[in-house]
Protein backbone atom coordinates (compact mmCIF):
# COMPACT_ATOMS: atom_id res chain seq x y z
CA UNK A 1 16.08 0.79 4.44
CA UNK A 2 16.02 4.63 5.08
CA UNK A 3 12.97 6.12 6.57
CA UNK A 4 13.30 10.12 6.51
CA UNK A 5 10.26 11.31 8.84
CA UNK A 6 8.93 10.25 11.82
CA UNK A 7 5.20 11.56 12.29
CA UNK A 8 2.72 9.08 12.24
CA UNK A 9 3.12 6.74 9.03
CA UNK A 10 6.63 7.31 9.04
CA UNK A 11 7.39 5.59 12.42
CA UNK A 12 4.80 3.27 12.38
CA UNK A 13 6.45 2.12 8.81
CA UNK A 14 10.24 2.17 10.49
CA UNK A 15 9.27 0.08 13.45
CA UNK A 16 7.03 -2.77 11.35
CA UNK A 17 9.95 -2.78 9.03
CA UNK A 18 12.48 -3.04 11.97
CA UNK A 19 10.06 -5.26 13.69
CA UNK A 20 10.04 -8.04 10.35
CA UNK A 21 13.91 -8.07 9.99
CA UNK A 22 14.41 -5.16 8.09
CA UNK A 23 17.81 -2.97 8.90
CA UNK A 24 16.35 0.74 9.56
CA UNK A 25 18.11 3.85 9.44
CA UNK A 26 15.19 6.32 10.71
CA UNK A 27 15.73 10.07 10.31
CA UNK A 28 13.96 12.97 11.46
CA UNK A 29 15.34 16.42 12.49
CA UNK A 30 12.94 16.77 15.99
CA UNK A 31 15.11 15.29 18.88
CA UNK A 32 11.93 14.83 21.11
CA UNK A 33 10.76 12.48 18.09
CA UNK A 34 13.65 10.67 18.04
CA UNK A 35 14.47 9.94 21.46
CA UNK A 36 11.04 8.56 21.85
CA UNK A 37 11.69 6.22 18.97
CA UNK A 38 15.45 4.87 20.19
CA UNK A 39 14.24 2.25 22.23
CA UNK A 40 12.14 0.78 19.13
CA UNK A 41 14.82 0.82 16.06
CA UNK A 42 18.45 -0.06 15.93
CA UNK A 43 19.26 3.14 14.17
CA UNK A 44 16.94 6.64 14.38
CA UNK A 45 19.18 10.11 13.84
CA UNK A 46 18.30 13.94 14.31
CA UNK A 47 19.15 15.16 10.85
CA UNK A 48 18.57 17.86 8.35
CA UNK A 49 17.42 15.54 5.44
CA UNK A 50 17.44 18.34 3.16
CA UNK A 51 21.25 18.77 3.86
CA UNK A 52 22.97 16.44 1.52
CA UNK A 53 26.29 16.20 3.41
CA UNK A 54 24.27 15.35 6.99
CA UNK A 55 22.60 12.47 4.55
CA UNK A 56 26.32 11.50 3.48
CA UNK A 57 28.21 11.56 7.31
CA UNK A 58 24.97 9.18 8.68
CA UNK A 59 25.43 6.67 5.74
CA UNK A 60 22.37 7.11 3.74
CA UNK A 61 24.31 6.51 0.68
CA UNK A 62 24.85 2.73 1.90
CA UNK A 63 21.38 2.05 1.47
CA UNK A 64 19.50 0.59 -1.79
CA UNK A 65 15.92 1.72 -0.79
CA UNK A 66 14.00 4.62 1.19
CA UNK A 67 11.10 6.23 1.94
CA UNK A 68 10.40 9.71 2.06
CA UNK A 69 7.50 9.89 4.89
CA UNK A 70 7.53 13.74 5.57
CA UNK A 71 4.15 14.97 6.01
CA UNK A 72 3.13 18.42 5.60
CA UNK A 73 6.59 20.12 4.88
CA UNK A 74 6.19 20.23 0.98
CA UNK A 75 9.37 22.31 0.85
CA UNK A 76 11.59 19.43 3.03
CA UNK A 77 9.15 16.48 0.87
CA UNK A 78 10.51 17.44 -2.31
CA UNK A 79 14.20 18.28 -1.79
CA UNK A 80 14.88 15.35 0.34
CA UNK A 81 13.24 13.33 -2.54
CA UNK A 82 15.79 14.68 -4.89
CA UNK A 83 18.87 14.73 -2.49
CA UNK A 84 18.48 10.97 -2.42
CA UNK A 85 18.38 10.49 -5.99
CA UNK A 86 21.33 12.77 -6.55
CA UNK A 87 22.90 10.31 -3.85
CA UNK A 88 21.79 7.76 -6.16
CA UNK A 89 19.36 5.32 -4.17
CA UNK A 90 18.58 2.73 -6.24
CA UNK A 91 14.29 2.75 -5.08
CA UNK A 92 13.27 6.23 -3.71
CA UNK A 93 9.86 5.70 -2.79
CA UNK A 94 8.01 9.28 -1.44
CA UNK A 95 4.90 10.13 0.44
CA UNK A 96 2.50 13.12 -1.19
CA UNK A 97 -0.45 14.46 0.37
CA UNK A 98 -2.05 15.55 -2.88
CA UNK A 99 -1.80 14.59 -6.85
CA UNK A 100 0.13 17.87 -7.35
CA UNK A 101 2.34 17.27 -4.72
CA UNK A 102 2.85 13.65 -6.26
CA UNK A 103 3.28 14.75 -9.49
CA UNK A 104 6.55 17.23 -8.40
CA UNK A 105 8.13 14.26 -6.37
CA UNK A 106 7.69 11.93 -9.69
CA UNK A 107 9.49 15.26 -11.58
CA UNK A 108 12.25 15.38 -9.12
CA UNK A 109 12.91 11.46 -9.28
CA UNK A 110 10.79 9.33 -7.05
CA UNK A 111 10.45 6.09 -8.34
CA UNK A 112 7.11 5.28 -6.46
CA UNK A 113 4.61 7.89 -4.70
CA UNK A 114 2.52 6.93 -1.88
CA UNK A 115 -0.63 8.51 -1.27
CA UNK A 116 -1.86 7.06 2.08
CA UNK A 117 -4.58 9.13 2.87
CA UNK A 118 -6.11 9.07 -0.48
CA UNK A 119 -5.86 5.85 -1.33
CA UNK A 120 -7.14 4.96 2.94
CA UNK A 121 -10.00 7.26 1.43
CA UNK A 122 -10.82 5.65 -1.66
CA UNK A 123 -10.79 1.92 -0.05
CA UNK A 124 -13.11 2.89 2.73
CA UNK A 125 -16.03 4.43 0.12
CA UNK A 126 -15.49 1.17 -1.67
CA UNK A 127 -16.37 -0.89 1.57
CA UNK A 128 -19.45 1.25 2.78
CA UNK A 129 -20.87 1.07 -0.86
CA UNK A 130 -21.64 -2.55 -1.69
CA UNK A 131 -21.32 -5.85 -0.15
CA UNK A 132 -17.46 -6.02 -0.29
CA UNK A 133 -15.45 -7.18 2.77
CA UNK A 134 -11.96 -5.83 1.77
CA UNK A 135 -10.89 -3.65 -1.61
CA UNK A 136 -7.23 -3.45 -3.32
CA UNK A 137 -6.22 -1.66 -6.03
CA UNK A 138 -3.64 -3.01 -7.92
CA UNK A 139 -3.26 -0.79 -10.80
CA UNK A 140 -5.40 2.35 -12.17
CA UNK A 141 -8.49 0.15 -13.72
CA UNK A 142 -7.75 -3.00 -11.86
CA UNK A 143 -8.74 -4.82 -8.20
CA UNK A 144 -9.12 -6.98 -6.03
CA UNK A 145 -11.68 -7.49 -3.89
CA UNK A 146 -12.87 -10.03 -0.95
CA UNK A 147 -16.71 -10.22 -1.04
CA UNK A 148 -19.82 -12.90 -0.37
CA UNK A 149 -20.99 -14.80 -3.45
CA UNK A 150 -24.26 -13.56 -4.90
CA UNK A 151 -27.23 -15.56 -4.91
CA UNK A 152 -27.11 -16.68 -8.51
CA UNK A 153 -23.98 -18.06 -8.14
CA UNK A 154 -24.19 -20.29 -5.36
CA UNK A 155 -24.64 -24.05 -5.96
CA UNK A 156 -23.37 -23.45 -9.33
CA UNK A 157 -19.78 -24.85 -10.23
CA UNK A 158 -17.74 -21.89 -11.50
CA UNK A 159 -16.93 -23.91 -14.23
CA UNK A 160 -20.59 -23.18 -15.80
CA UNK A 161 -21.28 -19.85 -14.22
CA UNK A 162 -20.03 -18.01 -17.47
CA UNK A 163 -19.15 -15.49 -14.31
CA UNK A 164 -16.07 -14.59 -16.20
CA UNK A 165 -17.82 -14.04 -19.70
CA UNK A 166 -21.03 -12.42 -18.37
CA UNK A 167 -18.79 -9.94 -15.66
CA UNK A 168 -15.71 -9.90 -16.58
CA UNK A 169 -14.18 -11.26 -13.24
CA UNK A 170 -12.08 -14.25 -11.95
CA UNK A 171 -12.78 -15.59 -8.66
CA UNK A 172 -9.07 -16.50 -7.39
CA UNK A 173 -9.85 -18.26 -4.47
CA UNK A 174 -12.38 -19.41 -1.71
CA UNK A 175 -13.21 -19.51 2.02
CA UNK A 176 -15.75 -21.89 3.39
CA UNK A 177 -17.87 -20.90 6.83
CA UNK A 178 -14.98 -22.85 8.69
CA UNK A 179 -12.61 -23.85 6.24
CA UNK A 180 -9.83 -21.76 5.24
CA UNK A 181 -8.67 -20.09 1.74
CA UNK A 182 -8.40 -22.55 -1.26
CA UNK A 183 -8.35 -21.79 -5.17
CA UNK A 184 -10.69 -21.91 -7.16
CA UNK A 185 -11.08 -23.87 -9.82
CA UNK A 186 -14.23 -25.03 -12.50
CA UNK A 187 -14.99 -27.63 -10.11
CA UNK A 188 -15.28 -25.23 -7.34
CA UNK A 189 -18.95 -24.63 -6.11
CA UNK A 190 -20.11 -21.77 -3.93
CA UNK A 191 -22.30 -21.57 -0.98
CA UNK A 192 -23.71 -19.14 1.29
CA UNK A 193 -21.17 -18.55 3.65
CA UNK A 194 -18.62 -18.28 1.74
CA UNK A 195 -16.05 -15.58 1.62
CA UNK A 196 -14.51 -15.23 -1.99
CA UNK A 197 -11.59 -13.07 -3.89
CA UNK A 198 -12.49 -11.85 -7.05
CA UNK A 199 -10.07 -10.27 -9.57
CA UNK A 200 -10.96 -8.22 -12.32
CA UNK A 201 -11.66 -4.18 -13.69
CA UNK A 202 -12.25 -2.15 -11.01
CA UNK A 203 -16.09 -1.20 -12.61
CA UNK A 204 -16.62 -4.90 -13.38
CA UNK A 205 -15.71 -5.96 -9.79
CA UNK A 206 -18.05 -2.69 -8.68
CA UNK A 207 -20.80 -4.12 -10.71
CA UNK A 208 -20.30 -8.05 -9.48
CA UNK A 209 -20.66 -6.77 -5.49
CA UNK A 210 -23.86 -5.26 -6.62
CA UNK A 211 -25.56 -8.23 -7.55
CA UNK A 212 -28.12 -9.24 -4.63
């Protein structure tokens, strides 16, 4: 895996990666940066990422995958994006700070764009409004959420809730006061305590967390 930036997100991505396994060739063009990172990763470089012949003598091209984690360089963001396409990385994925910037990285070739802060932003709003315990979005309508069971659905197998027909949600799985997860199924019957993952439209899940 390539990592190309080493601010914040960047390293803390390289060393987790490094840290699970994961071969890491870490590149950023401040030596200071760097040389604080060489104890941490097997390989970090001082290179102009936006030079494609640096990328070529430090063996970026022997890499399927990488990650574009520049910050606020727009300029360095979107050329290094399409250097590594023209080197022909199989999975280019690419950090944007905004939806415009996001939408030039897709034109240029990224195959996935990040938007950390964004989406950091949008998670947190869904945790201080409502009752849920942890939010995911998995697609542009769809999530999944970890919440408490609502009053009218305790005691009530989920097999005759009609939860699913009524709001449009599946509850995946379940989490008694000291027990730990377990699917659900119809037999499954919910209690107070419980912590439960629900699946479904992100404005049906909105609506479920809602209910009292």
């Amino acid at each position: 895996m390539v990592v190309v930036g080493l601010g914040r997100f960047g390293s803390s991505l390289a060393v987790e990666l490094f840290r699970k396994g994961t071969e890491v060739l870490a590149i950023d063009n401040r030596p200071k940066v760097v040389q604080s990172l060489a104890g941490k990763l097997t390989h970090v470089v001082v290179a102009d990422s936006t030079d494609i012949e640096a990328l070529r003598q430090i063996g970026v091209p022997d890499f399927y995958r990488a990650v574009v984690a520049i910050g606020t360089d727009l300029e360095s963001s979107i050329l290094t994006t399409s250097l590594l396409v023209e080197l022909e990385i199989e999975d280019v994925w690419a950090k944007a700070i905004s939806r415009e910037h996001g939408r030039i990285l897709e034109r240029v070739g990224a195959h996935h764009v990040i938007l950390p802060e964004h989406d950091m932003g949008e998670r947190l709003a869904h945790l201080l409004n409502g009752r849920m315990l942890d939010y995911m979005e998995v697609d542009g309508d769809y999530a999944v959420v970890k919440t408490r069971p609502p009053r009218e659905y305790v005691g009530v197998p989920l097999g005759e809730s009609n939860l699913r027909r009524k709001y449009g949600v599946t509850v995946v799985c379940v989490k008694g006061q000291y027990d730990e997860f377990t699917y659900a199924d119809a037999g499954t019957v919910l209690g107070y305590g419980d912590v439960i993952v629900i699946a479904g439209k992100i404005e049906q899940v909105e609506r479920f967390t809602e209910l009292p």
